[in-house]
C-alpha atoms as a PDB file:
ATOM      1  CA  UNK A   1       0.000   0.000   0.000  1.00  0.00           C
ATOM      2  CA  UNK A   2       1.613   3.314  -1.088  1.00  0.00           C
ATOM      3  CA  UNK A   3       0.684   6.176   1.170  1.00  0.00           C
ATOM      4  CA  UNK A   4       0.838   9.407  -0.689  1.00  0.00           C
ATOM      5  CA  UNK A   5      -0.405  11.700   1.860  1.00  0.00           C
ATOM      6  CA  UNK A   6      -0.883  12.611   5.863  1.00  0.00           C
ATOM      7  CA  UNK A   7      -4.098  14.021   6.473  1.00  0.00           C
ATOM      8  CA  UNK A   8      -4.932  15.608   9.432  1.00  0.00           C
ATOM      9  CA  UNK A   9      -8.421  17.067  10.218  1.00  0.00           C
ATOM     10  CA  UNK A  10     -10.566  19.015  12.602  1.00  0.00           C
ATOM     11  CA  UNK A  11     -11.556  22.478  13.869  1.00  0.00           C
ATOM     12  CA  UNK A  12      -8.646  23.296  16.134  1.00  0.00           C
ATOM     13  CA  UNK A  13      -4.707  23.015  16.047  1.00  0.00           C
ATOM     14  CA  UNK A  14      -3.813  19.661  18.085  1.00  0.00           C
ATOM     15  CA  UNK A  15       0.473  19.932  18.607  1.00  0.00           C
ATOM     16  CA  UNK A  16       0.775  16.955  19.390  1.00  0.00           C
ATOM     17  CA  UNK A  17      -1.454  15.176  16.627  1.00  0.00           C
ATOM     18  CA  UNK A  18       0.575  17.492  14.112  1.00  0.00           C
ATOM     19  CA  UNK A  19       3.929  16.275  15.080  1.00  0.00           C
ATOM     20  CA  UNK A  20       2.487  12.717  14.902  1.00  0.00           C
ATOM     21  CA  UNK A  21       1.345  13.191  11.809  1.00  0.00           C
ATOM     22  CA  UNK A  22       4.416  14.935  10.720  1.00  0.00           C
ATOM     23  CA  UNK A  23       6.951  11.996  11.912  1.00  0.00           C
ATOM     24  CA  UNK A  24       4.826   9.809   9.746  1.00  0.00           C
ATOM     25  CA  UNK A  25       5.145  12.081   6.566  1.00  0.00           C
ATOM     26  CA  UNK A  26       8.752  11.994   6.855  1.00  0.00           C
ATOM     27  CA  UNK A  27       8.514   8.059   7.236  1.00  0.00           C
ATOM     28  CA  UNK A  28       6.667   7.404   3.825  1.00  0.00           C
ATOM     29  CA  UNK A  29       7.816  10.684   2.071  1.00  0.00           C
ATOM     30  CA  UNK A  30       4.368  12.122   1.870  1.00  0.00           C
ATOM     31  CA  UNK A  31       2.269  14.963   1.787  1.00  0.00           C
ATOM     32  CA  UNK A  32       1.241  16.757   5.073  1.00  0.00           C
ATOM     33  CA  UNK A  33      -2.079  17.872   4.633  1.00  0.00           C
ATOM     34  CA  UNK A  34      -4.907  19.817   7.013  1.00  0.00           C
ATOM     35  CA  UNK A  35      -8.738  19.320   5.967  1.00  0.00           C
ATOM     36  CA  UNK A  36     -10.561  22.086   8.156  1.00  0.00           C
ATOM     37  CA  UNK A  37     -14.241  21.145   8.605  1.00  0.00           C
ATOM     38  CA  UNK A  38     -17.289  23.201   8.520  1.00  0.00           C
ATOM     39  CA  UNK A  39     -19.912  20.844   9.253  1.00  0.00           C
ATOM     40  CA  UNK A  40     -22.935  22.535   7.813  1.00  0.00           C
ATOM     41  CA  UNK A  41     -25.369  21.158  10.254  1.00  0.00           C
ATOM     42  CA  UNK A  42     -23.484  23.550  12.405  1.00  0.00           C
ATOM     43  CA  UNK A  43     -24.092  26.425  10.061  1.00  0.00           C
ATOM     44  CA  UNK A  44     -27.569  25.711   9.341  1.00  0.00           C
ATOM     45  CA  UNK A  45     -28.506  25.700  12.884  1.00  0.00           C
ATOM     46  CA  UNK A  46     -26.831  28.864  13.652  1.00  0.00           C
ATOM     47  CA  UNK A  47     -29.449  30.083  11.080  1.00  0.00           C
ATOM     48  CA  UNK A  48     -32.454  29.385  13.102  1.00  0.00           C
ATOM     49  CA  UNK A  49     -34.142  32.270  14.578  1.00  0.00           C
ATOM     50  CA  UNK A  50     -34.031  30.778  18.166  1.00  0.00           C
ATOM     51  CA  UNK A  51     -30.581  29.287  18.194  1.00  0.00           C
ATOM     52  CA  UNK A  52     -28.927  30.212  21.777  1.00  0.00           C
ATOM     53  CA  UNK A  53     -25.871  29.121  23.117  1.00  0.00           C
ATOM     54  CA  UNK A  54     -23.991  28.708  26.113  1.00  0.00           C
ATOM     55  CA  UNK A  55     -20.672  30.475  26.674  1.00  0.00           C
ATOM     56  CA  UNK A  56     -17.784  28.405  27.635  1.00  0.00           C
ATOM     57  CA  UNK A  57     -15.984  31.680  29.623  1.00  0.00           C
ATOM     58  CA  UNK A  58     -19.056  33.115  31.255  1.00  0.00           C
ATOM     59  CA  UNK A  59     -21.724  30.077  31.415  1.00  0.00           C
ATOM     60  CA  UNK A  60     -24.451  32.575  30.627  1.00  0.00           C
ATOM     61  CA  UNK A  61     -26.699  32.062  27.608  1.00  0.00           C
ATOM     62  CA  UNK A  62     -26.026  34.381  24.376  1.00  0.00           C
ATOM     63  CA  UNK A  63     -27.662  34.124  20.716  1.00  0.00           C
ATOM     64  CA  UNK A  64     -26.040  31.625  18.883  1.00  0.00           C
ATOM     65  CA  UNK A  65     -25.590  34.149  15.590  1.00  0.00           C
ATOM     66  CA  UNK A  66     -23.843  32.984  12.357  1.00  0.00           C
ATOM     67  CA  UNK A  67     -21.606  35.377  11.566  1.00  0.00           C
ATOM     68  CA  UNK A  68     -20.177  34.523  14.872  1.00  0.00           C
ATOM     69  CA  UNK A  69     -19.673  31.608  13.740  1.00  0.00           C
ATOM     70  CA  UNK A  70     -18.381  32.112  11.075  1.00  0.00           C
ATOM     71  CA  UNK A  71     -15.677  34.243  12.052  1.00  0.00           C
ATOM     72  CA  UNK A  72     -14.616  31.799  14.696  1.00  0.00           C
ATOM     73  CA  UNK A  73     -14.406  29.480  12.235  1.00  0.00           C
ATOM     74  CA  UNK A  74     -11.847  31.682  10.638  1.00  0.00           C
ATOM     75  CA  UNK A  75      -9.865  32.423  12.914  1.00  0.00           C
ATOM     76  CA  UNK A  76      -9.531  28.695  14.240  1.00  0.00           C
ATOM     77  CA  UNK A  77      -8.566  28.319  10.273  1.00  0.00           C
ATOM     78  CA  UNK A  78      -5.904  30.760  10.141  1.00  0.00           C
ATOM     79  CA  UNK A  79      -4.622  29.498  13.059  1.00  0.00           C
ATOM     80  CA  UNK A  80      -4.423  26.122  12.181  1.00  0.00           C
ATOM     81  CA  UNK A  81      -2.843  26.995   8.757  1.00  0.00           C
ATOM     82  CA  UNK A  82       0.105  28.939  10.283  1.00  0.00           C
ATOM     83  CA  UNK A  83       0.641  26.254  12.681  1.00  0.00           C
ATOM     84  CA  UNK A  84       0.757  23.496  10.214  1.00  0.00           C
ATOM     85  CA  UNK A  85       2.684  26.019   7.973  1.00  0.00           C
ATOM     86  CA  UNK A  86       5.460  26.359  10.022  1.00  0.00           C
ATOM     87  CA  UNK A  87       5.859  22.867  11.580  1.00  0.00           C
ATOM     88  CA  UNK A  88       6.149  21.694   7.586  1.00  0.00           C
ATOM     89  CA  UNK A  89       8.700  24.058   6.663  1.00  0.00           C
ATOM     90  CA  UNK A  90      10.470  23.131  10.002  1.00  0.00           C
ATOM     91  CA  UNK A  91      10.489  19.790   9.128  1.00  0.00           C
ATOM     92  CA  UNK A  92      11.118  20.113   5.251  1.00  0.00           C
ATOM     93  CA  UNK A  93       7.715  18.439   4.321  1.00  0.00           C
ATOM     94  CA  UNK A  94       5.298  19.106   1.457  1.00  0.00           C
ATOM     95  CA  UNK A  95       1.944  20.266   3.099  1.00  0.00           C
ATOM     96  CA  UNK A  96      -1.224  21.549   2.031  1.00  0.00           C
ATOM     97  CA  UNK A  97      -4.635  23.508   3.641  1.00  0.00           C
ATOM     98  CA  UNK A  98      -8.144  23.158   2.453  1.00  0.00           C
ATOM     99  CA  UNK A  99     -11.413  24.150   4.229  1.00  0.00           C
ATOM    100  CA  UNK A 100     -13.863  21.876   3.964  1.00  0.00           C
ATOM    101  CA  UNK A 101     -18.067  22.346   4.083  1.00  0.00           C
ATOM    102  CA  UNK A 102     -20.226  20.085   4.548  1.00  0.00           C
ATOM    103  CA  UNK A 103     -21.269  16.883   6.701  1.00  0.00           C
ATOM    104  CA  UNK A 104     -18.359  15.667   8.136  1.00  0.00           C
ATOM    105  CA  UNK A 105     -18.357  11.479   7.413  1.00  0.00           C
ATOM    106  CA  UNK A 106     -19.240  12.699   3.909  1.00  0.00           C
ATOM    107  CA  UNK A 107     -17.086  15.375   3.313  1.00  0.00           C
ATOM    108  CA  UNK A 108     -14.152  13.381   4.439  1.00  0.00           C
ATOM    109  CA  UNK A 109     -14.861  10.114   2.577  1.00  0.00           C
ATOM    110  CA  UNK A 110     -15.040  12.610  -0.511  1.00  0.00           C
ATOM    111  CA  UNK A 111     -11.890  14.442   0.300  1.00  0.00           C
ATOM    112  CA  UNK A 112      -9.873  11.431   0.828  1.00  0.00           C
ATOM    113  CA  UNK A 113      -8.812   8.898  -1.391  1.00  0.00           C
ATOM    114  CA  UNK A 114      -7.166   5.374  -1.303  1.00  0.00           C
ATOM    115  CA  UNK A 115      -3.528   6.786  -1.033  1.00  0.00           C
ATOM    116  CA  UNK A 116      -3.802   9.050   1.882  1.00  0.00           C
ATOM    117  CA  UNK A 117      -3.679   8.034   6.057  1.00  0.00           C
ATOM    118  CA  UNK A 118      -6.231   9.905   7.872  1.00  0.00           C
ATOM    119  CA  UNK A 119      -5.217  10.385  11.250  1.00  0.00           C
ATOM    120  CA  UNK A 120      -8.649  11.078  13.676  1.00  0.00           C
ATOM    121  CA  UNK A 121      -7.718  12.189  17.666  1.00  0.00           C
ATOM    122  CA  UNK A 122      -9.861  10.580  20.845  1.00  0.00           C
ATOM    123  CA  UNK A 123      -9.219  14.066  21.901  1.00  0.00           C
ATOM    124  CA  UNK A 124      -9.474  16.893  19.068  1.00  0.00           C
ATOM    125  CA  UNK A 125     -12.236  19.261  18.826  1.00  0.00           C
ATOM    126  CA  UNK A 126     -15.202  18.133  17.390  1.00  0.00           C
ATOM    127  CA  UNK A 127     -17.702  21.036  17.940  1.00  0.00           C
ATOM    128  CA  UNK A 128     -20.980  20.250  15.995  1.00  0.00           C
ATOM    129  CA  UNK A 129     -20.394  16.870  14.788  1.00  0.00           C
ATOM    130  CA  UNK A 130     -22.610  14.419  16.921  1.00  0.00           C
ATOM    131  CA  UNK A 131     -21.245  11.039  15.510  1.00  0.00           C
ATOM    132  CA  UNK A 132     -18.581   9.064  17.567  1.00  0.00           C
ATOM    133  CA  UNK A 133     -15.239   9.019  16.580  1.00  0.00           C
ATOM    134  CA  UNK A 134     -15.496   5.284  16.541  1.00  0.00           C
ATOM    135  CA  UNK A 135     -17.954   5.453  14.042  1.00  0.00           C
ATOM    136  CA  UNK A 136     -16.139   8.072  11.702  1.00  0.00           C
ATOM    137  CA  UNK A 137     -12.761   6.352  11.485  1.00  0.00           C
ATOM    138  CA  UNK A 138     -14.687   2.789   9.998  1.00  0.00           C
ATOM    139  CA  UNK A 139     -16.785   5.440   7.592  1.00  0.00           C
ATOM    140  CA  UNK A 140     -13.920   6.681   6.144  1.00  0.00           C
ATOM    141  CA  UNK A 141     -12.204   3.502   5.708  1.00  0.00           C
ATOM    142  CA  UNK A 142     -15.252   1.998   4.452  1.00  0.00           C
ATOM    143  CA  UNK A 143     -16.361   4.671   2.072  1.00  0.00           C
ATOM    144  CA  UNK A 144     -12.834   5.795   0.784  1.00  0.00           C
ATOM    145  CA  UNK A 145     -11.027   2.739   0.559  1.00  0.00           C
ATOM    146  CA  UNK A 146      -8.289   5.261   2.924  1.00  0.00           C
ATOM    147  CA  UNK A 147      -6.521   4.189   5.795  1.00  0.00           C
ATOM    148  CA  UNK A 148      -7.415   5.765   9.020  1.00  0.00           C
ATOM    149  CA  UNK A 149      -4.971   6.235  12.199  1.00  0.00           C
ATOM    150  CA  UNK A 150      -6.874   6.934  15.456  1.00  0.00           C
ATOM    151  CA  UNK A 151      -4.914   7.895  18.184  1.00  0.00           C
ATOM    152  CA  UNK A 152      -4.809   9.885  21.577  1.00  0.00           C
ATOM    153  CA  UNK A 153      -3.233  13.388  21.252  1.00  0.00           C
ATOM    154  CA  UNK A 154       0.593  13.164  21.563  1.00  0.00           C
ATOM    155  CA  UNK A 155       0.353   9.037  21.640  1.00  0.00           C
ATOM    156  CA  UNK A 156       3.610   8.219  19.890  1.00  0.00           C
ATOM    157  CA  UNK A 157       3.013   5.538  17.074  1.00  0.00           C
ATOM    158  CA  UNK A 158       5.773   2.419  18.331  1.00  0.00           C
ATOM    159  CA  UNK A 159       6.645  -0.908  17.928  1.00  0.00           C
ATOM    160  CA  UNK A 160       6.062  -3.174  18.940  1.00  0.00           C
ATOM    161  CA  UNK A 161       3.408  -3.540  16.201  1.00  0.00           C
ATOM    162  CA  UNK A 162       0.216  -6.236  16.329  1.00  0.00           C
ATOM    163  CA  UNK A 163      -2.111  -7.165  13.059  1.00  0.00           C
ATOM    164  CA  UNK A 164      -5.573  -8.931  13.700  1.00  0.00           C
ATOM    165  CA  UNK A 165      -5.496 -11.852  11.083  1.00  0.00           C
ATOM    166  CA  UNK A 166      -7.773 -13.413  10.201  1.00  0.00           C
ATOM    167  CA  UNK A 167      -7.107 -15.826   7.653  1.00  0.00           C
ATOM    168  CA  UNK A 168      -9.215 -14.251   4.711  1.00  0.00           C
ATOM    169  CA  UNK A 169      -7.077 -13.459   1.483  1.00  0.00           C
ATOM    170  CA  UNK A 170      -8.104  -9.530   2.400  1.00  0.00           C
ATOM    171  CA  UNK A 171      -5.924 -10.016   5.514  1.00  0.00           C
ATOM    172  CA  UNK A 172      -3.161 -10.213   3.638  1.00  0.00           C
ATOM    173  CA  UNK A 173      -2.314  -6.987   2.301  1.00  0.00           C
ATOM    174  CA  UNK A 174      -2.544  -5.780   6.218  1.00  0.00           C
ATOM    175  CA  UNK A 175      -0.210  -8.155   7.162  1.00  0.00           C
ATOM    176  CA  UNK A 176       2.083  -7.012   4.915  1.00  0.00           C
ATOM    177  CA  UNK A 177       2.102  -3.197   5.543  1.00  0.00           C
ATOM    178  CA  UNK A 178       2.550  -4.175   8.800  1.00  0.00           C
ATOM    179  CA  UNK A 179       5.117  -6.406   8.270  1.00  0.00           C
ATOM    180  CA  UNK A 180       6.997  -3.477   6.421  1.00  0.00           C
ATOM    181  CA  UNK A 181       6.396  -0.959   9.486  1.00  0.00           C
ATOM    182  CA  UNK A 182       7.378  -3.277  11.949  1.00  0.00           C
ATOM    183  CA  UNK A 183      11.312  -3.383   9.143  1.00  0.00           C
ATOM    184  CA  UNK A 184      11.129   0.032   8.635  1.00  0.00           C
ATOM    185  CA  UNK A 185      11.202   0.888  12.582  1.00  0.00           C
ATOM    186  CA  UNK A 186      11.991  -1.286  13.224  1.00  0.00           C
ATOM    187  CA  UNK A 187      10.645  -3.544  15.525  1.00  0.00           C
ATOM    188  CA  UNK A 188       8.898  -7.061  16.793  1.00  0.00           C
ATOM    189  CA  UNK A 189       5.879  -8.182  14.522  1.00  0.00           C
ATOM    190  CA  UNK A 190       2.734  -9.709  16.973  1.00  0.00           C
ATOM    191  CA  UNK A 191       0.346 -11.527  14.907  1.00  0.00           C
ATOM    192  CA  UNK A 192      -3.287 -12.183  16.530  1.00  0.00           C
ATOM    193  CA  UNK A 193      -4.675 -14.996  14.476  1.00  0.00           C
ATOM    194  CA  UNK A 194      -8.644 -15.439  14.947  1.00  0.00           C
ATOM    195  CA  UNK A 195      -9.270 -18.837  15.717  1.00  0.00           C
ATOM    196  CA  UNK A 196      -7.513 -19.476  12.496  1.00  0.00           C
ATOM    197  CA  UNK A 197      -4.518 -21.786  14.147  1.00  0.00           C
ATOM    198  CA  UNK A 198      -1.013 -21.601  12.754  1.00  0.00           C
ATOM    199  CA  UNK A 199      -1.612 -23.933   9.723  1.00  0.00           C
ATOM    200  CA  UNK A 200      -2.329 -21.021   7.460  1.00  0.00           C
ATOM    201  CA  UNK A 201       1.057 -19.487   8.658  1.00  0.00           C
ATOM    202  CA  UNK A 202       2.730 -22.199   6.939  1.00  0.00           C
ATOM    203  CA  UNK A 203       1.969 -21.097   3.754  1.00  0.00           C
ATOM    204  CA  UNK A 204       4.802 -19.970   1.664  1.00  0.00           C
ATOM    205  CA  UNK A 205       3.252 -16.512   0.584  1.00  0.00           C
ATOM    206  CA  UNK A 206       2.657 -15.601   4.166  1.00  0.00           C
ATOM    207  CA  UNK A 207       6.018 -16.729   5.395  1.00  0.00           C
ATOM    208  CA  UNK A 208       7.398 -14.550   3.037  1.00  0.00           C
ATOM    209  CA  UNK A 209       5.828 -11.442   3.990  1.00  0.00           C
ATOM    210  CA  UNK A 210       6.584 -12.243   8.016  1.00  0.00           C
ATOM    211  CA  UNK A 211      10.203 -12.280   6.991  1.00  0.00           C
ATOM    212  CA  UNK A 212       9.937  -8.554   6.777  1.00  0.00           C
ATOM    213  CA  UNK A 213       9.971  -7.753   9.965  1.00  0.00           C
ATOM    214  CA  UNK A 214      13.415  -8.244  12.262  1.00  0.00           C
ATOM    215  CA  UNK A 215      11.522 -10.697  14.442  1.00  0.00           C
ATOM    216  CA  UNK A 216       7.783 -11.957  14.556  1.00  0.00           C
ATOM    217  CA  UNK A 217       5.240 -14.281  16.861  1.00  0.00           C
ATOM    218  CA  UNK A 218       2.159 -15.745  16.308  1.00  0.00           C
ATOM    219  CA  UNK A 219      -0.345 -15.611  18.977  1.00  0.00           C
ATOM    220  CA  UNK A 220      -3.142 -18.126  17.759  1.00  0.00           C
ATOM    221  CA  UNK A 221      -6.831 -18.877  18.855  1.00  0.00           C
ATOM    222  CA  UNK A 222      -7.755 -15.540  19.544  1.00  0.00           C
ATOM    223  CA  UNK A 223     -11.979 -15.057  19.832  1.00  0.00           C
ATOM    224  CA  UNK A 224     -13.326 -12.412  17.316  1.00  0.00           C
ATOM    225  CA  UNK A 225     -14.111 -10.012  20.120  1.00  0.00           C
ATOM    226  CA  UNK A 226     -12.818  -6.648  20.897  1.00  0.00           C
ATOM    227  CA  UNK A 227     -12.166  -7.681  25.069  1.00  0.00           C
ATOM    228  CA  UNK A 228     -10.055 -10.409  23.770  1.00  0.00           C
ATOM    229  CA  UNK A 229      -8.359  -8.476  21.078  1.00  0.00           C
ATOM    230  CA  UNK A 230      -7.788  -5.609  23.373  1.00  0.00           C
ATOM    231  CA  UNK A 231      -6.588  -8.188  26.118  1.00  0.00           C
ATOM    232  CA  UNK A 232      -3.762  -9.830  24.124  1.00  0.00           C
ATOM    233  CA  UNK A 233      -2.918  -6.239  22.661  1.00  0.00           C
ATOM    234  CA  UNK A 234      -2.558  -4.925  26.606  1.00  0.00           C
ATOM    235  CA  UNK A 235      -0.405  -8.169  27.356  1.00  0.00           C
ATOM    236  CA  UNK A 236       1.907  -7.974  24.874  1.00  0.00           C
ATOM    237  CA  UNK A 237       2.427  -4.285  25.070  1.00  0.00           C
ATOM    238  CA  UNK A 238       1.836  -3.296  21.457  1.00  0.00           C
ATOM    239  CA  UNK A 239       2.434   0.690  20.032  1.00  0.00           C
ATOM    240  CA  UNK A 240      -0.080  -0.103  17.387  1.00  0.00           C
ATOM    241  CA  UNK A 241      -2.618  -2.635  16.674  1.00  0.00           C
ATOM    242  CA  UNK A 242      -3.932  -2.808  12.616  1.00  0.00           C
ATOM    243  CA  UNK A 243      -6.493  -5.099  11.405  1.00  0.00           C
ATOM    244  CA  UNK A 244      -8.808  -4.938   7.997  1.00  0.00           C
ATOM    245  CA  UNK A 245     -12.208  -3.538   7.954  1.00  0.00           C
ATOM    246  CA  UNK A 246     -13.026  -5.263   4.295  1.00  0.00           C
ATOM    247  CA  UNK A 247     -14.130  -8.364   4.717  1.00  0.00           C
ATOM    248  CA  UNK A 248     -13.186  -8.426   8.141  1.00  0.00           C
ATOM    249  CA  UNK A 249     -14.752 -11.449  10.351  1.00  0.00           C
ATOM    250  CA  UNK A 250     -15.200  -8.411  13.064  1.00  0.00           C
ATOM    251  CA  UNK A 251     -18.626  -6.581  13.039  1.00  0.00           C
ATOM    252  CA  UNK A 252     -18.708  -2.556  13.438  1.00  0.00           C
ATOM    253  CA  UNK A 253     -19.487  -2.603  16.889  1.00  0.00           C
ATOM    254  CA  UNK A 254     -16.415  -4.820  17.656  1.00  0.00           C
ATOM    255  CA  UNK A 255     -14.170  -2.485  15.494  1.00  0.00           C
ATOM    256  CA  UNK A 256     -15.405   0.322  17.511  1.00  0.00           C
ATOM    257  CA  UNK A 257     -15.155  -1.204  20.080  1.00  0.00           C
ATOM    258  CA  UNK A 258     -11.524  -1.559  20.059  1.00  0.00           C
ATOM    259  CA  UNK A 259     -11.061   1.617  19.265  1.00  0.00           C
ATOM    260  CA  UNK A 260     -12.510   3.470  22.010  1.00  0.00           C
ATOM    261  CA  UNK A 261     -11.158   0.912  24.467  1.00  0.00           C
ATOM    262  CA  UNK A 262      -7.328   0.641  23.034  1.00  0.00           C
ATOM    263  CA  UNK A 263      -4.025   1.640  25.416  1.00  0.00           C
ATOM    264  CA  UNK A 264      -2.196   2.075  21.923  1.00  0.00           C
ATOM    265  CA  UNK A 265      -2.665   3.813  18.273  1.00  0.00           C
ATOM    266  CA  UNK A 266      -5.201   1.708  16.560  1.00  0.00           C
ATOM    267  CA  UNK A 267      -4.598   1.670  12.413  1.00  0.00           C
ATOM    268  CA  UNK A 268      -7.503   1.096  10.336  1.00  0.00           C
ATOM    269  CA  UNK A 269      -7.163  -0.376   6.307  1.00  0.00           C
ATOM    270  CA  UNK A 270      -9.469  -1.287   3.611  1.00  0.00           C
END
């Protein structure tokens, strides 16, 4: 999987999900790139004649006007830019800044594309957009065919590295980006099989793409469950977990499941 761009997006500057995002750039020699989001459900309610708000600073109700709005929304934009602006040139990385309107799973399914990493913070801003974070990062995955990074704010993304296998032939293209990570690091490989035993590790294809990492184990019998998964993750100390949201044997509510409930970055793919 060639990644061709870093894409970082939200409403607000996060430091530490810049520098993340930023280390990772440098990694695959990609684009840095911010997606500001105007969700328009936002906008359109800041239209309504009885819109009211609560201030954050003075806990006292105020009219919730749109050209308020608006020009918060600019100025959290400009911000954002200059910040992202200088930590690129810093760093001697290609970046790039586009405002985006519209709902947010939508307009970021649209806005990304099979070549980019979308990197989604447990803790960035998220004023007006009601779904879970869970939710968005499988959305994107599923709609765009991108890969999506979800992480805690200033989480550092280490090895050693852990893929949920499966044994499906979709699987395999996971276990091989991970495989490459876990060289390029570099550091141990964990693989979680599913109930899928070690016989399919025998197989000369798969053999050959473990090999690509310095040093590898197979943990075997795992139940398709996010307590379990998140239990073998916790025990073997993993910086990143990555598993396949394809055809993978997990239902949504697992996958979100071990997102919200990871200790580690938690790597999404097609």
């Amino acid at each position: 999987m060639r990644i061709e761009r870093i894409v970082l997006f939200g409403q607000g500057f996060s430091e530490g999900g810049a520098e993340a995002a930023a280390e990772l750039a440098a990694r695959f020699e990609a684009k840095l790139a911010y997606l500001f989001l105007e969700d328009i459900n936002l906008l359109r309610l800041a239209e309504l004649p009885f819109a009211s708000e609560i201030g954050i600073d003075t806990a006292c109700w105020r009219n919730f006007e749109l050209s308020d709005l608006e020009r918060s929304l600019r100025t959290l934009a400009s911000h954002a830019e200059e910040s992202l602006s200088s930590l690129a040139q810093r760093l001697h990385i290609p970046w790039s800044f586009q405002v985006l309107r519209g709902i947010p799973s939508q307009a970021l399914s649209e806005a990304a594309c099979s070549t980019d990493l979308v990197l989604l913070l447990r803790s960035q801003p998220r004023v007006g957009i009601p779904t879970r974070a869970e939710t968005l990062a499988r959305e994107i995955v599923s709609r765009s065919g991108a890969a999506v990074l979800y992480l805690s704010d200033g989480t550092p993304v280490q090895t050693p590295f852990g893929v949920v296998f499966s044994g499906t032939p979709s699987d395999l293209p996971t276990l091989r980006l991970v495989a490459t990570l876990a060289r390029d690091f570099p550091g141990k490989l964990v693989v979680l099989s599913l109930d899928s035993g070690e016989a399919v590790f025998h197989e000369p294809e798969i053999q050959e793409v473990v090999r690509e990492a310095p040093s590898a184990i197979l943990l075997t019998g795992i139940s398709p469950k996010a307590r379990r998964i998140l239990a073998a993750a916790a025990h073997e100390g993993l910086g990143l977990l990555a598993f396949s949201v394809g055809d993978s044997s997990l239902p949504p509510q697992e996958i979100e499941s071990i997102c919200a409930g990871a200790l580690c970055p938690i790597l999404l793919l097609p």
